[in-house]
Protein backbone atom coordinates (compact mmCIF):
# COMPACT_ATOMS: atom_id res chain seq x y z
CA UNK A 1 14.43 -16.36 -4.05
CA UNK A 2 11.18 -14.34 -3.34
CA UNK A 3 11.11 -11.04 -4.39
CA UNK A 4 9.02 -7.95 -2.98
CA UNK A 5 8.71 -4.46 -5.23
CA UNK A 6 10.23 -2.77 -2.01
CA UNK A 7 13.16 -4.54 -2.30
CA UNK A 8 13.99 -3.58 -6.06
CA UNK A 9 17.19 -1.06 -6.20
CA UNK A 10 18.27 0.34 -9.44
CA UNK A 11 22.14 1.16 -9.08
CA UNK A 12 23.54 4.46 -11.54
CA UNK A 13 25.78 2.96 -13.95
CA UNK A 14 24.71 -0.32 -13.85
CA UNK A 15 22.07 -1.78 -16.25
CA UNK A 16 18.97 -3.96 -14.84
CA UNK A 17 17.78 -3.71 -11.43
CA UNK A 18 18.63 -5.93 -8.31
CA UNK A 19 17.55 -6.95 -5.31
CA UNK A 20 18.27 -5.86 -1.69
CA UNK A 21 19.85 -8.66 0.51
CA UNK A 22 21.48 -6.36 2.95
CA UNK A 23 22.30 -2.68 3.87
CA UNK A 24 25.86 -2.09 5.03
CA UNK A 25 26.85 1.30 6.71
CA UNK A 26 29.56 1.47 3.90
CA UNK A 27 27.24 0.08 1.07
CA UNK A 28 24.41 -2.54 0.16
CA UNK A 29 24.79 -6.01 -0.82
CA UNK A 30 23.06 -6.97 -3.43
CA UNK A 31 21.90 -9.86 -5.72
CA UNK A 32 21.53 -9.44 -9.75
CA UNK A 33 18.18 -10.41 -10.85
CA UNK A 34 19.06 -11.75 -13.67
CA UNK A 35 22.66 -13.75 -12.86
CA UNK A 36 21.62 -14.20 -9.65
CA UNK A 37 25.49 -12.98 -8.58
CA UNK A 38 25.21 -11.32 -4.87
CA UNK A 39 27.74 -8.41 -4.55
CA UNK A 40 28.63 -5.52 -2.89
CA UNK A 41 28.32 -1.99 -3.71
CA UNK A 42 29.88 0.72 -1.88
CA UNK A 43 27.62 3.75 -1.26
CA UNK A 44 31.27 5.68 -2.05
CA UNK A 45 31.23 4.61 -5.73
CA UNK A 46 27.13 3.92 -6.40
CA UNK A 47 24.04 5.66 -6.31
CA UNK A 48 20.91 3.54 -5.21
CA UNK A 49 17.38 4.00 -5.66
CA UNK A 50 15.05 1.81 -4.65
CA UNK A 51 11.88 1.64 -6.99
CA UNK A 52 9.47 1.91 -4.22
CA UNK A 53 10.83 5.47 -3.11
CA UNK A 54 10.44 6.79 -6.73
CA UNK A 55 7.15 9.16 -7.53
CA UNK A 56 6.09 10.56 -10.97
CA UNK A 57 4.75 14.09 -10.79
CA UNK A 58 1.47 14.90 -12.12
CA UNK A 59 -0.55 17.90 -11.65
CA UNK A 60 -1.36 17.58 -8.15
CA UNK A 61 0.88 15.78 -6.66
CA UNK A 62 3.04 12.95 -7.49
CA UNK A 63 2.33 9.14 -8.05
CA UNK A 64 3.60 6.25 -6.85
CA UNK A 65 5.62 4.38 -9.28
CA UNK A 66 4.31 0.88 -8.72
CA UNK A 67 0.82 2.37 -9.56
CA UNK A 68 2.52 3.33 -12.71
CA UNK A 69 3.36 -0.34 -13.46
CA UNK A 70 0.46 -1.56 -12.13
CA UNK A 71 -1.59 0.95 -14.93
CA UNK A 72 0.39 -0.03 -17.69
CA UNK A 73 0.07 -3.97 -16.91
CA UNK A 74 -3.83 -3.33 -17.32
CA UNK A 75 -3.08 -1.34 -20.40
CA UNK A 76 -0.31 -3.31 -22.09
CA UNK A 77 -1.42 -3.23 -25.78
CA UNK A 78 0.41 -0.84 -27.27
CA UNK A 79 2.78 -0.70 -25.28
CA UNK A 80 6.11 0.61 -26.86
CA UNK A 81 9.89 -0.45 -26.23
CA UNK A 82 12.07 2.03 -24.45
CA UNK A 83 14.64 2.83 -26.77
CA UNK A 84 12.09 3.68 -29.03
CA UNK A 85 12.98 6.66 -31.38
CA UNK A 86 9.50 7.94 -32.24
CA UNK A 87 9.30 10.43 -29.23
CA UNK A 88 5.57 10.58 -29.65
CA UNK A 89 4.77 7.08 -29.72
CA UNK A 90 6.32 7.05 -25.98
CA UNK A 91 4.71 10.35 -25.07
CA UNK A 92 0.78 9.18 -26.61
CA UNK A 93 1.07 5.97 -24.62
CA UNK A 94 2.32 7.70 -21.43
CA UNK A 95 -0.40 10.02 -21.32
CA UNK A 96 -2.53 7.42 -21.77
CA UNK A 97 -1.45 5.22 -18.93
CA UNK A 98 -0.96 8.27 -16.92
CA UNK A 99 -2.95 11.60 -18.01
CA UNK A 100 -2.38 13.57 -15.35
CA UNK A 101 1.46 13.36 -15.47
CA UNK A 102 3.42 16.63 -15.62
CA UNK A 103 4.40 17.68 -18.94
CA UNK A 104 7.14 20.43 -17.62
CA UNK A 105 8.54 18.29 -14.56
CA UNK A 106 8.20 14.45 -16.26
CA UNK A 107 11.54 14.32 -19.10
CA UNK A 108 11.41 12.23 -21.89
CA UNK A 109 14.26 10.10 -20.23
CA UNK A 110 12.04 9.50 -16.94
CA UNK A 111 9.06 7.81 -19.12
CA UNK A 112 12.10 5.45 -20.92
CA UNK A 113 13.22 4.62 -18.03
CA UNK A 114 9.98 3.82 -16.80
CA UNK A 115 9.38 1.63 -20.09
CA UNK A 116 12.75 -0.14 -19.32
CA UNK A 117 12.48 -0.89 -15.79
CA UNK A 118 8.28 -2.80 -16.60
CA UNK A 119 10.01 -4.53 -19.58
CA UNK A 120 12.65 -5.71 -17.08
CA UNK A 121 10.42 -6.57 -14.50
CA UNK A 122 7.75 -8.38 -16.64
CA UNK A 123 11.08 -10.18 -18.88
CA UNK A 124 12.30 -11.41 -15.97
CA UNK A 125 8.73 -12.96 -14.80
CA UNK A 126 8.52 -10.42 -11.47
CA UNK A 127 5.44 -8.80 -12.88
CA UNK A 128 3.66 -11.10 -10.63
CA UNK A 129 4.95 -8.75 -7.63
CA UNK A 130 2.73 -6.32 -9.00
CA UNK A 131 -0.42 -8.53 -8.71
CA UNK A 132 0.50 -9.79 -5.62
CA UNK A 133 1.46 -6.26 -3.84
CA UNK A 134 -2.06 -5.03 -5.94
CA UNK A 135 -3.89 -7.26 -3.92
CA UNK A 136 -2.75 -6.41 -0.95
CA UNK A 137 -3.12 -2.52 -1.08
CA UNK A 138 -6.83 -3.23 -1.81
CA UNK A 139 -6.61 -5.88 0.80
CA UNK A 140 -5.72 -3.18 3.30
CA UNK A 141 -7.46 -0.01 2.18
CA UNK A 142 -10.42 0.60 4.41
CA UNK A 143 -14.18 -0.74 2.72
CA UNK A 144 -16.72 1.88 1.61
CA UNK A 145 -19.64 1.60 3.41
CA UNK A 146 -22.58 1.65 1.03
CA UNK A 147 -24.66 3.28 3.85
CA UNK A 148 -22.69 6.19 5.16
């Protein structure tokens, strides 16, 4: 199966992220990543995200999370595990993956689940979707002219 990061749906209750295979007016059907068991899920008993529509604030603005994965796969040393207890630890790395994040809006639980979701991703050997999709933003964004 071949995977895009636009396709990625986290589901509330339900641990690990899948993949979209088709939206239903009633629900999505989806497949697990990691049993590879297609199912459906009824919009009346889940809530879906999909990880392409989800933004961390920072000062200005707010930042696209797949440039948040795509920072901390260029900065993985140090990198700590999500369910780590040392609050800090996860806070220090954070702000130095993403220093302009905002400190009132961004909750402790939004950088674990951040943490979870690239340990997920990169466990279950999708972190090449980040490369690939890398590639093509700078594919696509427009070439500075060295002249102008």
């Amino acid at each position: 199966m071949i995977y895009n990061f636009d396709s990625l749906v986290s589901v509330s209750g339900k641990s690990g992220l899948f993949h979209l295979i088709a939206n239903r007016s009633n629900g999505l059907i989806l497949e697990d990543i990691t049993s590879k068991q297609k199912s459906f899920y009824s919009t009346r008993l889940n809530q879906f995200t999909p990880l392409a529509s989800i933004g961390i604030y920072t000062d200005d603005d707010s930042i696209a999370l797949k440039v948040v994965f795509n920072r901390i796969k260029d900065n993985e040393e140090g990198l700590p595990v999500a369910n780590e207890q040392d609050v800090s630890q996860l806070i220090s790395y954070f702000e130095k993956v993403l220093p302009e994040y905002d400190r009132d809006r961004v909750k402790i639980a939004d950088i674990r689940k951040v943490y979870k979701w690239y340990h997920f991703i990169k466990t279950n050997g999708l972190i090449e979707l980040l490369e690939e999709e890398k590639k093509d933003e700078l594919a696509a964004s427009p070439e500075v002219n060295p002249e102008s």
